[in-house]
PDB file of N, CA and C in Angstrom:
ATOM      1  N   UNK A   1      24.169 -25.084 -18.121  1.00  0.00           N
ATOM      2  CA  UNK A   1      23.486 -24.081 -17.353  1.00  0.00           C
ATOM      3  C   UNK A   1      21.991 -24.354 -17.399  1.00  0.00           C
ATOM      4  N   UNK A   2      20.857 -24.686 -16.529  1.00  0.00           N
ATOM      5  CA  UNK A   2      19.897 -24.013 -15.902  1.00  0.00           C
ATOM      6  C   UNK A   2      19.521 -23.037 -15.343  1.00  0.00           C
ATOM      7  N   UNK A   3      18.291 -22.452 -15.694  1.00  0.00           N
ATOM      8  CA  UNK A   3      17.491 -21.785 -14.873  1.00  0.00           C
ATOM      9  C   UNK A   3      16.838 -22.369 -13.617  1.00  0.00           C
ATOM     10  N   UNK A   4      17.074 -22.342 -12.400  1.00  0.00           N
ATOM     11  CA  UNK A   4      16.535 -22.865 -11.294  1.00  0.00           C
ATOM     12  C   UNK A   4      15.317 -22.177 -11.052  1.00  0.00           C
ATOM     13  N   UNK A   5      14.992 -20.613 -10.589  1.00  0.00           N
ATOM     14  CA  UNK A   5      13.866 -20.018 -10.189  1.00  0.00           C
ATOM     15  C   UNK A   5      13.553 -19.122 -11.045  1.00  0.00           C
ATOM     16  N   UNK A   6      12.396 -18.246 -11.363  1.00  0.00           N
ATOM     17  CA  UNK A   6      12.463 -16.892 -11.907  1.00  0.00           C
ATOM     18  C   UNK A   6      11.505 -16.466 -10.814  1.00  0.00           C
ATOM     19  N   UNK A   7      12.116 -15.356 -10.756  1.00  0.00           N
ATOM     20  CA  UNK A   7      10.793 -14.803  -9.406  1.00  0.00           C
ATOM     21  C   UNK A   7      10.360 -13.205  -9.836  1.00  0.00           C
ATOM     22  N   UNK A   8       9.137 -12.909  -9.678  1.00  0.00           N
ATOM     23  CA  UNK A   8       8.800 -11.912 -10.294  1.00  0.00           C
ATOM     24  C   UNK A   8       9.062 -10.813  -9.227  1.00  0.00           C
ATOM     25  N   UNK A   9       9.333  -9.551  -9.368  1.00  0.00           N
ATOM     26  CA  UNK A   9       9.691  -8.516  -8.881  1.00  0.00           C
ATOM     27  C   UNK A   9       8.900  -6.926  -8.884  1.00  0.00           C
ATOM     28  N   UNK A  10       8.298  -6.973  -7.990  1.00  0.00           N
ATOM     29  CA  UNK A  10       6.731  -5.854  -7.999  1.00  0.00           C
ATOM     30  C   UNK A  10       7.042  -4.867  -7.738  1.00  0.00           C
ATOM     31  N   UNK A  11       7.071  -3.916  -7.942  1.00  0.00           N
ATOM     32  CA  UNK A  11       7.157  -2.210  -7.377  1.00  0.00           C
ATOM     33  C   UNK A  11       5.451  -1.716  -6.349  1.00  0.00           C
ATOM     34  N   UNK A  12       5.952  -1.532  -5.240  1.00  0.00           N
ATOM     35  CA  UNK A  12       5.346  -1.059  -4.489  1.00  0.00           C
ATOM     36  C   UNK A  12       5.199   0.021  -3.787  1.00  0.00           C
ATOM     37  N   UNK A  13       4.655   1.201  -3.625  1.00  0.00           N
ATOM     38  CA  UNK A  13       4.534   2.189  -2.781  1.00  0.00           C
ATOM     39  C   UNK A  13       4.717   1.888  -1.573  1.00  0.00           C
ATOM     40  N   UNK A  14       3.575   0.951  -1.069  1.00  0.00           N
ATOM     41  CA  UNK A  14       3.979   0.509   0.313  1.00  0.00           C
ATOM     42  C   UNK A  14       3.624  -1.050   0.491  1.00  0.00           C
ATOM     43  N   UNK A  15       4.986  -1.813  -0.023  1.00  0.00           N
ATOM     44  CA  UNK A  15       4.984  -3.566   0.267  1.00  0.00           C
ATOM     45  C   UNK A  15       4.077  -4.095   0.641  1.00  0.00           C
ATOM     46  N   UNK A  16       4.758  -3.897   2.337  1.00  0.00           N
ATOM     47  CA  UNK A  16       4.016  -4.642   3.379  1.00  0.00           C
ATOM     48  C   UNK A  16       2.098  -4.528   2.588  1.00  0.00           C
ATOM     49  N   UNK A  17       1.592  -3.390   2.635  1.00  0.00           N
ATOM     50  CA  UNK A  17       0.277  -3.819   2.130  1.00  0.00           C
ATOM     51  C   UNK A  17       0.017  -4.326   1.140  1.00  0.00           C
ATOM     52  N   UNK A  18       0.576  -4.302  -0.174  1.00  0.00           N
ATOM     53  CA  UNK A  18       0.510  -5.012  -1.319  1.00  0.00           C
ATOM     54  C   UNK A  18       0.654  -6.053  -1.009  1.00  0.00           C
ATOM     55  N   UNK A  19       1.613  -7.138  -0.216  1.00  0.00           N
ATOM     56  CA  UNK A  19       1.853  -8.056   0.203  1.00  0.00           C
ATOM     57  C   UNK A  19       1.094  -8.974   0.839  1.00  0.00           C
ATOM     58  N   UNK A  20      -0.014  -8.068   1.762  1.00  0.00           N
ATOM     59  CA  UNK A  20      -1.092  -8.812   2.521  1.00  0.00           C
ATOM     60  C   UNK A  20      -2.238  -8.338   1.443  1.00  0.00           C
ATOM     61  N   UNK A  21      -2.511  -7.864   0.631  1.00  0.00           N
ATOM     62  CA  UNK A  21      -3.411  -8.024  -0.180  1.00  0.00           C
ATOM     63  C   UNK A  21      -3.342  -9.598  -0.877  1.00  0.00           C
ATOM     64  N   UNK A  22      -1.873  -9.761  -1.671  1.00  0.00           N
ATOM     65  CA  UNK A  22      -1.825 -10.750  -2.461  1.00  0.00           C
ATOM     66  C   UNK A  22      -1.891 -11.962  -1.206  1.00  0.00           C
ATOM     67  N   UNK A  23      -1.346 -11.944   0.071  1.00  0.00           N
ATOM     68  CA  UNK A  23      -1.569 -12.905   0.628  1.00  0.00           C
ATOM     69  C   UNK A  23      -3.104 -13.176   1.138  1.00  0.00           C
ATOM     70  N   UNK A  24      -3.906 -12.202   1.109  1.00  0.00           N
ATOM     71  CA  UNK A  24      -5.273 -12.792   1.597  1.00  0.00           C
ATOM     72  C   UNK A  24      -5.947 -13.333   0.637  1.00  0.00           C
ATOM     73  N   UNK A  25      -5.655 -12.643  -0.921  1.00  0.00           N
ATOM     74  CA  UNK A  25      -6.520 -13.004  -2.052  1.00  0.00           C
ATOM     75  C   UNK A  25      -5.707 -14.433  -2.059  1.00  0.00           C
ATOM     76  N   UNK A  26      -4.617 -14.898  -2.383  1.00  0.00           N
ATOM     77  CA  UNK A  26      -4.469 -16.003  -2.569  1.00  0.00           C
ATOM     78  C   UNK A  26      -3.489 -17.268  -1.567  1.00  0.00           C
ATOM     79  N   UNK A  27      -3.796 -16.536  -0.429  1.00  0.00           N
ATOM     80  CA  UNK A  27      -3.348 -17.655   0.638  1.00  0.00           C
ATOM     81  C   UNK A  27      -1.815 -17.812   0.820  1.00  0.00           C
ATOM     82  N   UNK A  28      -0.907 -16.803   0.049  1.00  0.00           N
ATOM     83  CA  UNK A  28       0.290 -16.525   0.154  1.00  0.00           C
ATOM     84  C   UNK A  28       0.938 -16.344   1.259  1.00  0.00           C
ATOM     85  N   UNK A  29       2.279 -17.052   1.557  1.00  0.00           N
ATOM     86  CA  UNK A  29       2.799 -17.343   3.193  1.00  0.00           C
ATOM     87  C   UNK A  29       3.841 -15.969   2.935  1.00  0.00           C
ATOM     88  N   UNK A  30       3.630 -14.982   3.921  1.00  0.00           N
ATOM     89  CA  UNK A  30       5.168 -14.443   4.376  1.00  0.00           C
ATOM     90  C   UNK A  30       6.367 -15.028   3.978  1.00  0.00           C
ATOM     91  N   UNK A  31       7.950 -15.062   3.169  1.00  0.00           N
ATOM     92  CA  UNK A  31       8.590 -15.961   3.870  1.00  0.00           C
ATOM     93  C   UNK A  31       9.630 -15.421   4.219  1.00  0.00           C
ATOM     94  N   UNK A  32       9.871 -13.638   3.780  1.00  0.00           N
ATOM     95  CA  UNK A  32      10.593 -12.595   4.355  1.00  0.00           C
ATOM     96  C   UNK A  32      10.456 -11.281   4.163  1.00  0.00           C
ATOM     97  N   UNK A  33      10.159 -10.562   5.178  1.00  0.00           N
ATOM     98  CA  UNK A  33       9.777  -9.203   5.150  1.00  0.00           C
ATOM     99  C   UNK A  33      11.094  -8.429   5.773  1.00  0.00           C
ATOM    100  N   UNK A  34      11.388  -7.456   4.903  1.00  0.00           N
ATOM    101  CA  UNK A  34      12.378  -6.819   5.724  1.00  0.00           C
ATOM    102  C   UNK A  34      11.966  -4.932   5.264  1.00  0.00           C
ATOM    103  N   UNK A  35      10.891  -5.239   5.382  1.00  0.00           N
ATOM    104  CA  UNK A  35      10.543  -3.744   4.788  1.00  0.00           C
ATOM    105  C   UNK A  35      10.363  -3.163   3.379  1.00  0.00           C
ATOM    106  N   UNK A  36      11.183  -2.756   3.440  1.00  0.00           N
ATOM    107  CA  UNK A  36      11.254  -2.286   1.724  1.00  0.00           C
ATOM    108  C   UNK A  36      11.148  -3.713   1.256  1.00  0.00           C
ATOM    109  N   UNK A  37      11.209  -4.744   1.248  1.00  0.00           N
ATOM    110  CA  UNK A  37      10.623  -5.797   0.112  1.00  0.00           C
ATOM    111  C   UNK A  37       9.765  -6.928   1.120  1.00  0.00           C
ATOM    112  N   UNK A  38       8.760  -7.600   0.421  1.00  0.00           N
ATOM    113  CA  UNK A  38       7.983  -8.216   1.197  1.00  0.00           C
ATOM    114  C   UNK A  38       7.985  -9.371   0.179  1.00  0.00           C
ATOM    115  N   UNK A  39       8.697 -10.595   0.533  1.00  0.00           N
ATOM    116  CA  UNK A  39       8.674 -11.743  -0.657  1.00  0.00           C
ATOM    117  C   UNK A  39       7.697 -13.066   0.244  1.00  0.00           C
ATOM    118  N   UNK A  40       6.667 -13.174  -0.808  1.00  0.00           N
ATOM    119  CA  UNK A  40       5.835 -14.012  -0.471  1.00  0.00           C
ATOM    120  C   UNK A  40       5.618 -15.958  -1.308  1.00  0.00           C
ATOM    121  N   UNK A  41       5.224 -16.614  -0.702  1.00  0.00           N
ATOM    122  CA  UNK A  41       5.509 -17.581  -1.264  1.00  0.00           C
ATOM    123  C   UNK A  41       4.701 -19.079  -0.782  1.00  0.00           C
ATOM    124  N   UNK A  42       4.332 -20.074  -1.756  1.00  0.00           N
ATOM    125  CA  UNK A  42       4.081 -21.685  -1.158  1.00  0.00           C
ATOM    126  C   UNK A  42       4.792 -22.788  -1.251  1.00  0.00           C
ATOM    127  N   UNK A  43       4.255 -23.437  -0.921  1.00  0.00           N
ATOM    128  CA  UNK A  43       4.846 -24.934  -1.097  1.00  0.00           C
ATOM    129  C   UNK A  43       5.016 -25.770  -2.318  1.00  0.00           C
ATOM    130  N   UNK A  44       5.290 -24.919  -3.400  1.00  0.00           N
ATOM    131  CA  UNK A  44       4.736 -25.916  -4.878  1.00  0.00           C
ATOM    132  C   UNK A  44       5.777 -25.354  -5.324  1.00  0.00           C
ATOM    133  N   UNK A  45       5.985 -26.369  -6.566  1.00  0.00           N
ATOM    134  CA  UNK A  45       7.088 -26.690  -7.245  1.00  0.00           C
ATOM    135  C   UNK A  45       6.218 -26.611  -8.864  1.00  0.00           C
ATOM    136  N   UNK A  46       6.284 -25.516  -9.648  1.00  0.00           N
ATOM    137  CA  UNK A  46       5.732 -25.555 -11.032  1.00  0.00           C
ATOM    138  C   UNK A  46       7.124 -25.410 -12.165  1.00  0.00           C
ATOM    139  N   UNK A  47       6.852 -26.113 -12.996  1.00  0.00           N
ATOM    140  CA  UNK A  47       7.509 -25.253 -14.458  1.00  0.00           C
ATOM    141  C   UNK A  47       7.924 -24.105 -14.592  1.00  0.00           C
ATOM    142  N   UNK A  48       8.956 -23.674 -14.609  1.00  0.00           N
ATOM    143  CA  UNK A  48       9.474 -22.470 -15.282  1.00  0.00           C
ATOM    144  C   UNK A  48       8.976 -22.012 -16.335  1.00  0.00           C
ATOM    145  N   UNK A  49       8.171 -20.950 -16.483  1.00  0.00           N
ATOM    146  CA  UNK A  49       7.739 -19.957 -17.461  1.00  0.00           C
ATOM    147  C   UNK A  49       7.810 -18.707 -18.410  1.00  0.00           C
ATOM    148  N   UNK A  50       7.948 -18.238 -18.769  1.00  0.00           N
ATOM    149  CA  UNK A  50       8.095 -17.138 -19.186  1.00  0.00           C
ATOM    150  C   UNK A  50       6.901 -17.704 -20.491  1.00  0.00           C
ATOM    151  N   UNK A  51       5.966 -16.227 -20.485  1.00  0.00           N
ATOM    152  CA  UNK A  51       5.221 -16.101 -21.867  1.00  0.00           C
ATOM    153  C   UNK A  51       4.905 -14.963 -22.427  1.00  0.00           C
ATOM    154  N   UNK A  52       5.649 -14.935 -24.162  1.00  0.00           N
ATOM    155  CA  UNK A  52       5.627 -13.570 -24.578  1.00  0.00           C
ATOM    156  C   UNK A  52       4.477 -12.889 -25.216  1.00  0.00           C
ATOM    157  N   UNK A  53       3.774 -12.263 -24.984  1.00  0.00           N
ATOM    158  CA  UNK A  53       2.386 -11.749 -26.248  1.00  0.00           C
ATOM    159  C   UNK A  53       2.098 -10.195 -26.395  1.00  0.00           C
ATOM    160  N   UNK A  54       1.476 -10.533 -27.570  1.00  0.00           N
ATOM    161  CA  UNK A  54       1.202  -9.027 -27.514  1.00  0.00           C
ATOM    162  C   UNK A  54       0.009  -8.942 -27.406  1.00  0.00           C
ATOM    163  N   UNK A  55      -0.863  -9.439 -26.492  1.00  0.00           N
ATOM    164  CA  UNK A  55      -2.520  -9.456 -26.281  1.00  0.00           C
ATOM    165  C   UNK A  55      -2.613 -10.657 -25.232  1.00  0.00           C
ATOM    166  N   UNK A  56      -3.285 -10.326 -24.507  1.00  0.00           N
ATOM    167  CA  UNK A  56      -3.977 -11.464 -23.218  1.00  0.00           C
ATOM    168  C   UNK A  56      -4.843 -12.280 -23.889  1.00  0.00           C
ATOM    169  N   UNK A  57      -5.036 -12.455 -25.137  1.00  0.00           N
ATOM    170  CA  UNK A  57      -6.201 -13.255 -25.160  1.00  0.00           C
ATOM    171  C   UNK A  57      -7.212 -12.859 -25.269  1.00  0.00           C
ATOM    172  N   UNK A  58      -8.325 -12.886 -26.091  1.00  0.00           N
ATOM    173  CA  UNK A  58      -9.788 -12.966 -26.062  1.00  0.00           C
ATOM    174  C   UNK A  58      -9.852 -10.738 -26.609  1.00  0.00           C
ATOM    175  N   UNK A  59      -9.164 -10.322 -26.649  1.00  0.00           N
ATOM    176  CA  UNK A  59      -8.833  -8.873 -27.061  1.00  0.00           C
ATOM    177  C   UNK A  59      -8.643  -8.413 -25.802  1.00  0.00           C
ATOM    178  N   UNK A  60      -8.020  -9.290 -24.837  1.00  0.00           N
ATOM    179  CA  UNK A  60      -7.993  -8.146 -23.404  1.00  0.00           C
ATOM    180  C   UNK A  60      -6.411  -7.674 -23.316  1.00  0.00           C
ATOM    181  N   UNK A  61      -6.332  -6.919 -22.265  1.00  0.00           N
ATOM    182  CA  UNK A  61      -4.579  -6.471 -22.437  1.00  0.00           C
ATOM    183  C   UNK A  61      -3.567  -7.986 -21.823  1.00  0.00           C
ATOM    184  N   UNK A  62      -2.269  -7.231 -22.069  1.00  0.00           N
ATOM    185  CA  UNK A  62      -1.043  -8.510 -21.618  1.00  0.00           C
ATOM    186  C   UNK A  62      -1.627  -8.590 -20.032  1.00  0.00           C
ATOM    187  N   UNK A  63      -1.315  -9.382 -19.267  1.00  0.00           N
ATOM    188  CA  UNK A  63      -1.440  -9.169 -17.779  1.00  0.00           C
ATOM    189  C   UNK A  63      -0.059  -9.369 -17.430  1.00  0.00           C
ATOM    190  N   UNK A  64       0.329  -8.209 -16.326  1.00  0.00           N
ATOM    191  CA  UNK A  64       1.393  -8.562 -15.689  1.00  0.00           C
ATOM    192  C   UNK A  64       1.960  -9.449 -15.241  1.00  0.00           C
ATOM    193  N   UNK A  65       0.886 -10.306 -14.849  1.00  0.00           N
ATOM    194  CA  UNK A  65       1.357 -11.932 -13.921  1.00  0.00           C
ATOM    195  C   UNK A  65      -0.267 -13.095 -14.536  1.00  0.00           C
ATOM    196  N   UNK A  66       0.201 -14.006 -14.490  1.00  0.00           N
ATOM    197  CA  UNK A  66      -0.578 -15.419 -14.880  1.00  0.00           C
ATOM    198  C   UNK A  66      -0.384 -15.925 -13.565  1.00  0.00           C
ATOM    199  N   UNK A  67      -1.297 -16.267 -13.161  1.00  0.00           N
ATOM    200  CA  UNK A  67      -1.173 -16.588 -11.716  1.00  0.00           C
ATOM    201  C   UNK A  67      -2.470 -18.068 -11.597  1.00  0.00           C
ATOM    202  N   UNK A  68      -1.942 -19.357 -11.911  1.00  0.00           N
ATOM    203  CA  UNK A  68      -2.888 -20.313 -11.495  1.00  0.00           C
ATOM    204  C   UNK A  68      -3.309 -21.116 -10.360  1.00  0.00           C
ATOM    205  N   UNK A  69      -4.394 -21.907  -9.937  1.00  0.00           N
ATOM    206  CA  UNK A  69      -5.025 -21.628  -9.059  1.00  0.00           C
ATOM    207  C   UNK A  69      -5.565 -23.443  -9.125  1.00  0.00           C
ATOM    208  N   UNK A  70      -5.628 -23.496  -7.727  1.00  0.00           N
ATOM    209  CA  UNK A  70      -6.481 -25.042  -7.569  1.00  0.00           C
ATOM    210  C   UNK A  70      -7.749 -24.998  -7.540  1.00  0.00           C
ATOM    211  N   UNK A  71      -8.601 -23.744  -7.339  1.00  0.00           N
ATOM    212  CA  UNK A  71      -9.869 -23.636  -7.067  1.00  0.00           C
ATOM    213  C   UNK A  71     -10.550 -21.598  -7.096  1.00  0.00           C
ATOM    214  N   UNK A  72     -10.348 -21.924  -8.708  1.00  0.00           N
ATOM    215  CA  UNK A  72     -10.723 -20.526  -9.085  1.00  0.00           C
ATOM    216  C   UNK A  72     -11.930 -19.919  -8.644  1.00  0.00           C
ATOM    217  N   UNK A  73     -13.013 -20.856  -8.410  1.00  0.00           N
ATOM    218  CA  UNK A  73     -14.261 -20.114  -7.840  1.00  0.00           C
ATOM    219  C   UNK A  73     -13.832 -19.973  -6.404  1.00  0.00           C
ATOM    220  N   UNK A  74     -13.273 -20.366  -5.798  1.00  0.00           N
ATOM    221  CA  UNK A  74     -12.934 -19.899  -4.377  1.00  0.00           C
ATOM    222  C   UNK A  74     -12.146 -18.738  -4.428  1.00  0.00           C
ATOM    223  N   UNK A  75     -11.218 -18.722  -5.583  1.00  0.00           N
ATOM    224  CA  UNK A  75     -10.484 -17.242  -5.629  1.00  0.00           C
ATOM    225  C   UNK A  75     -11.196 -15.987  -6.401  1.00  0.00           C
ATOM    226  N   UNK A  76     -11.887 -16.360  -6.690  1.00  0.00           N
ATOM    227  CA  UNK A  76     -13.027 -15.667  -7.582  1.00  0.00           C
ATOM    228  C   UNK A  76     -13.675 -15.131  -6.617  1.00  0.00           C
ATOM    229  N   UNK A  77     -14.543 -15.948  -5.231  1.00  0.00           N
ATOM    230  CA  UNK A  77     -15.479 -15.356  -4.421  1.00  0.00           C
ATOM    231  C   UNK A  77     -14.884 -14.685  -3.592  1.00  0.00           C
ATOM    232  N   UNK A  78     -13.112 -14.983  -2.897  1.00  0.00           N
ATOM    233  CA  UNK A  78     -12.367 -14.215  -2.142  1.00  0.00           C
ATOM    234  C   UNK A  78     -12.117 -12.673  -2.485  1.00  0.00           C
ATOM    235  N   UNK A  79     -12.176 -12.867  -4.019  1.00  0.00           N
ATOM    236  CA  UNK A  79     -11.970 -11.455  -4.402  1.00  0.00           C
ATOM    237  C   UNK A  79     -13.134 -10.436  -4.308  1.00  0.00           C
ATOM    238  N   UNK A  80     -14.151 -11.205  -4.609  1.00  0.00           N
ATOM    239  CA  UNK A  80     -15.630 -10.477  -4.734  1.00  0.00           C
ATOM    240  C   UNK A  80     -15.710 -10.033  -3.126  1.00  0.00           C
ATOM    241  N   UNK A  81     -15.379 -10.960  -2.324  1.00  0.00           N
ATOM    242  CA  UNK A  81     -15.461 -10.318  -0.832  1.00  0.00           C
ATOM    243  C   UNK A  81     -14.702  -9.512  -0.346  1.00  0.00           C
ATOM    244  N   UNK A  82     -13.472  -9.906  -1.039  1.00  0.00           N
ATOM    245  CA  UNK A  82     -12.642  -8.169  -0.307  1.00  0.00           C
ATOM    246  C   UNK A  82     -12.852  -6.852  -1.410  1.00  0.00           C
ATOM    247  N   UNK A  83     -13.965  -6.957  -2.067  1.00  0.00           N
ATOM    248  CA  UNK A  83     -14.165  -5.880  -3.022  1.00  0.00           C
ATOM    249  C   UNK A  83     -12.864  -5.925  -4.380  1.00  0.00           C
ATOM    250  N   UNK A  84     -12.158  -6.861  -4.689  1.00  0.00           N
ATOM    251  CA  UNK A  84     -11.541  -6.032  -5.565  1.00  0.00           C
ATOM    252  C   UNK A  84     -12.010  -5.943  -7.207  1.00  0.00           C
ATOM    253  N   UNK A  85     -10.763  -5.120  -8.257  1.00  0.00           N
ATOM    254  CA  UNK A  85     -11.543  -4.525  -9.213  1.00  0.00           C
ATOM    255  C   UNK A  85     -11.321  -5.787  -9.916  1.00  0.00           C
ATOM    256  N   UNK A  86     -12.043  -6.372 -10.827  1.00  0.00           N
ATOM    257  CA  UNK A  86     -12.227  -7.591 -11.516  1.00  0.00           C
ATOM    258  C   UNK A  86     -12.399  -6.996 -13.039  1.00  0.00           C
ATOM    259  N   UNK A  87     -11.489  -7.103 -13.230  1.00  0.00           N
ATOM    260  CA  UNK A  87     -11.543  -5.768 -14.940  1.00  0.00           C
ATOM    261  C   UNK A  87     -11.861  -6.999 -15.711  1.00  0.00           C
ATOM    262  N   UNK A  88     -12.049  -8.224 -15.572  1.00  0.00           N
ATOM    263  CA  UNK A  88     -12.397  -8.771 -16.961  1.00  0.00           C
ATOM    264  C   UNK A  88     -12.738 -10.040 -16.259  1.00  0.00           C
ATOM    265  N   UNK A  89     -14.346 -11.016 -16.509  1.00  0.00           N
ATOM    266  CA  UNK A  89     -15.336 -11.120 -15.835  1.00  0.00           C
ATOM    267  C   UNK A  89     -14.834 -13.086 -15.799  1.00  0.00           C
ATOM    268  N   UNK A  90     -15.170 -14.082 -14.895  1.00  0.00           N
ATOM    269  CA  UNK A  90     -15.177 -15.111 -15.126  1.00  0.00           C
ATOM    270  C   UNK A  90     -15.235 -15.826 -16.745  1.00  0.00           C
ATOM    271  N   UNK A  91     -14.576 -16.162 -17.317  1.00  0.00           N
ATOM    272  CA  UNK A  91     -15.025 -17.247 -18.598  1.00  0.00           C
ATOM    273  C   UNK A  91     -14.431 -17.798 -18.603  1.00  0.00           C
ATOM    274  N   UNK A  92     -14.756 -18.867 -19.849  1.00  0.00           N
ATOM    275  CA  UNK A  92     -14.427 -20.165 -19.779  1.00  0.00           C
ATOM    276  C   UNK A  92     -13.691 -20.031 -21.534  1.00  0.00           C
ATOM    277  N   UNK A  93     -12.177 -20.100 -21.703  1.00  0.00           N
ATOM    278  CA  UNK A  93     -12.101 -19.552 -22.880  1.00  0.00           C
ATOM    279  C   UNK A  93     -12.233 -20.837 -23.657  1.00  0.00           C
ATOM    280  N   UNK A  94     -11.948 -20.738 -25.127  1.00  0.00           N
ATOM    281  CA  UNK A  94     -11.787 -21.703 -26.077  1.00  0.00           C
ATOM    282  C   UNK A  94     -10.459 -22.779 -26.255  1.00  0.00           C
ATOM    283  N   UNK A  95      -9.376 -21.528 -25.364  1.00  0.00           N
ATOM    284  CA  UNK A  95      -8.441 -22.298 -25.565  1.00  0.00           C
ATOM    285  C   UNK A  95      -7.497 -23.396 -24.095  1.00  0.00           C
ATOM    286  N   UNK A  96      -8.889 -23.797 -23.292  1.00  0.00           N
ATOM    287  CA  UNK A  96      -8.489 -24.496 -22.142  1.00  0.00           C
ATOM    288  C   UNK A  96      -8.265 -24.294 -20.959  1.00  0.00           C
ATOM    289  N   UNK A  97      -8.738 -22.919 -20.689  1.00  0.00           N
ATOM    290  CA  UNK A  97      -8.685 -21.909 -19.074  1.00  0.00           C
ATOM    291  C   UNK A  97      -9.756 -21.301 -18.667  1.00  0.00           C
ATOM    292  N   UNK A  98     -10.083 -21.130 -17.512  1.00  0.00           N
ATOM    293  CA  UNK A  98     -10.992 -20.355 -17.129  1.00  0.00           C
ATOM    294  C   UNK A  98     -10.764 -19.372 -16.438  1.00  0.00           C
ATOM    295  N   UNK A  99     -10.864 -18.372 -16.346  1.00  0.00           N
ATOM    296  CA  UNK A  99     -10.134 -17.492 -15.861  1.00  0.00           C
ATOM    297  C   UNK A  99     -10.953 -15.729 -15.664  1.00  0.00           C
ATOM    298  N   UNK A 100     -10.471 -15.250 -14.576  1.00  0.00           N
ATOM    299  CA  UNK A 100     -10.540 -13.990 -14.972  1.00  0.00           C
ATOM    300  C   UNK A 100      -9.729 -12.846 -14.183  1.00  0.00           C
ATOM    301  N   UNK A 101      -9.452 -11.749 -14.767  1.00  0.00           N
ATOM    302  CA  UNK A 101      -8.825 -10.560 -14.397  1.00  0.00           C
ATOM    303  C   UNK A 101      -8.986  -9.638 -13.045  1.00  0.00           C
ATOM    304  N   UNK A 102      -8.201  -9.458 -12.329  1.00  0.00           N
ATOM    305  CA  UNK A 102      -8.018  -8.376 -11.396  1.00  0.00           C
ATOM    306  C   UNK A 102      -7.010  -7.283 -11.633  1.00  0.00           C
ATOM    307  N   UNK A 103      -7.087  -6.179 -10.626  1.00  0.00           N
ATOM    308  CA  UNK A 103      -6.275  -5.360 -10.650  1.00  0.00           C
ATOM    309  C   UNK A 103      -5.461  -5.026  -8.968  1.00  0.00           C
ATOM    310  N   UNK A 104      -4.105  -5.116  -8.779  1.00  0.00           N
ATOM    311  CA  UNK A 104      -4.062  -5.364  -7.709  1.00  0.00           C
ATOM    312  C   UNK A 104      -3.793  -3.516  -6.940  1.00  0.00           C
ATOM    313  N   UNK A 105      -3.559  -3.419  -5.943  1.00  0.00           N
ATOM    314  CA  UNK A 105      -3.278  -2.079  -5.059  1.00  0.00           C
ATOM    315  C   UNK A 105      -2.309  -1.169  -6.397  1.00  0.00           C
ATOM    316  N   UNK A 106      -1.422  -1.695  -7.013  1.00  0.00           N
ATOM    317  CA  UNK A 106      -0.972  -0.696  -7.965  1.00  0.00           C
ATOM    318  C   UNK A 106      -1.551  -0.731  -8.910  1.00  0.00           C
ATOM    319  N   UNK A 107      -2.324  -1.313  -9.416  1.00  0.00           N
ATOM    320  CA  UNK A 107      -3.243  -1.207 -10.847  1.00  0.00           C
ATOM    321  C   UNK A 107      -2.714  -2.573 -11.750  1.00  0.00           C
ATOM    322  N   UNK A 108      -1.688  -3.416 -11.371  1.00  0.00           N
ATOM    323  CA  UNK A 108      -1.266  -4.282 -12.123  1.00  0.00           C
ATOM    324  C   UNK A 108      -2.373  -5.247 -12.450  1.00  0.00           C
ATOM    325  N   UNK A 109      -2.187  -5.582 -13.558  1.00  0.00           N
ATOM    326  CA  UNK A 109      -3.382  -6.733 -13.571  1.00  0.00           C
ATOM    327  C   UNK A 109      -2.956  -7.907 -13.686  1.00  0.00           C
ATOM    328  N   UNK A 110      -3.708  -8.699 -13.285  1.00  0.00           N
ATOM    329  CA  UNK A 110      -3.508 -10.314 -13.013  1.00  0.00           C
ATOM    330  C   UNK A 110      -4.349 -11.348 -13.268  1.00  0.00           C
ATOM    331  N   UNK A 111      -4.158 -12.431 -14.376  1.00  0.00           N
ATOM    332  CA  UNK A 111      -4.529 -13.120 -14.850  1.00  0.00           C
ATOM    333  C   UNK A 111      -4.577 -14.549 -13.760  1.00  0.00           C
ATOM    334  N   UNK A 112      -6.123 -14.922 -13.010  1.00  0.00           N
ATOM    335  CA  UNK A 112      -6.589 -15.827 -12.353  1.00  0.00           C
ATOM    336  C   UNK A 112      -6.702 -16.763 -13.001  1.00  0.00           C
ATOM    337  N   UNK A 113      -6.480 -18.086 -13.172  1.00  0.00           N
ATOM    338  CA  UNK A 113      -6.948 -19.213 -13.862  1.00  0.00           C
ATOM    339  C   UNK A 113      -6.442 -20.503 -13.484  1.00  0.00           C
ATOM    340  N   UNK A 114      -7.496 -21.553 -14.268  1.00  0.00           N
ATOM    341  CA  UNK A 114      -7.183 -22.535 -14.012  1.00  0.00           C
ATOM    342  C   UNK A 114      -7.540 -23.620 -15.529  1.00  0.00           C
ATOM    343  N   UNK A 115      -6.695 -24.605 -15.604  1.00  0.00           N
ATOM    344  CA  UNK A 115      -6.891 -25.001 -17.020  1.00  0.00           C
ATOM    345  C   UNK A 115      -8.443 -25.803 -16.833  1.00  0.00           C
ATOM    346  N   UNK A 116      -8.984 -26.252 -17.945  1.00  0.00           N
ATOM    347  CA  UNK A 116     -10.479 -27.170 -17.727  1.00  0.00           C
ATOM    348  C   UNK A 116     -10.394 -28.083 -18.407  1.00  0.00           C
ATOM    349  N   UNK A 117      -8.667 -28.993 -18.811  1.00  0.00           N
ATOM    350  CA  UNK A 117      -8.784 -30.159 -18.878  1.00  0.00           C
ATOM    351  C   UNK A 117      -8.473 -31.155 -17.967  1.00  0.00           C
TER     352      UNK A 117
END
């Protein structure tokens, strides 16, 4: 037995907008909307993940989603332009990421990054 996909599963008030939020902040394609669920998605093929903690790192909270990135200052300035809340500020940590925090339409937070080796 394998695990083929894990796909994360969001609770939304209202999808469709949560959906085009995450797709403008990070360039996310439609790839089926049927209302009540809005599943978004790219072209890449990563590692299967799962990571357990009891702290985000650096004393900040767990984040709901780890979400990495080819070009964090571009997702960094996308966010600054559509206003969103950035609960925990660009750095560069000790342990090989740079990264920083948002909060999306439900308050979830989300860990931006990219490694810096």
């Amino acid at each position: 037995m394998a695990v083929v996909r894990i796909v994360a599963d969001l609770p939304a008030s209202d999808p469709g907008k949560t959906a085009a939020w995450y797709a403008a902040l990070l360039g996310l394609d439609v790839k089926m909307d049927m209302g009540w669920i809005v599943t978004l998605g790219a072209e890449a093929h990563a590692p299967i993940q799962i990571s357990i903690a009891s702290e985000g790192g650096a004393g900040t909270p767990v984040p709901h989603l780890s979400i990495e990135v080819d070009n964090l200052d571009a997702v960094h300035a996308k966010a600054a332009e559509m206003g969103v809340d950035i609960t925990y500020p660009l750095t560069t940590e000790p342990w090989g990421v740079r990264r920083f925090f948002v909060a999306d339409p439900e308050g979830r937070i989300l860990n931006i990054l990219s490694h810096t080796d």
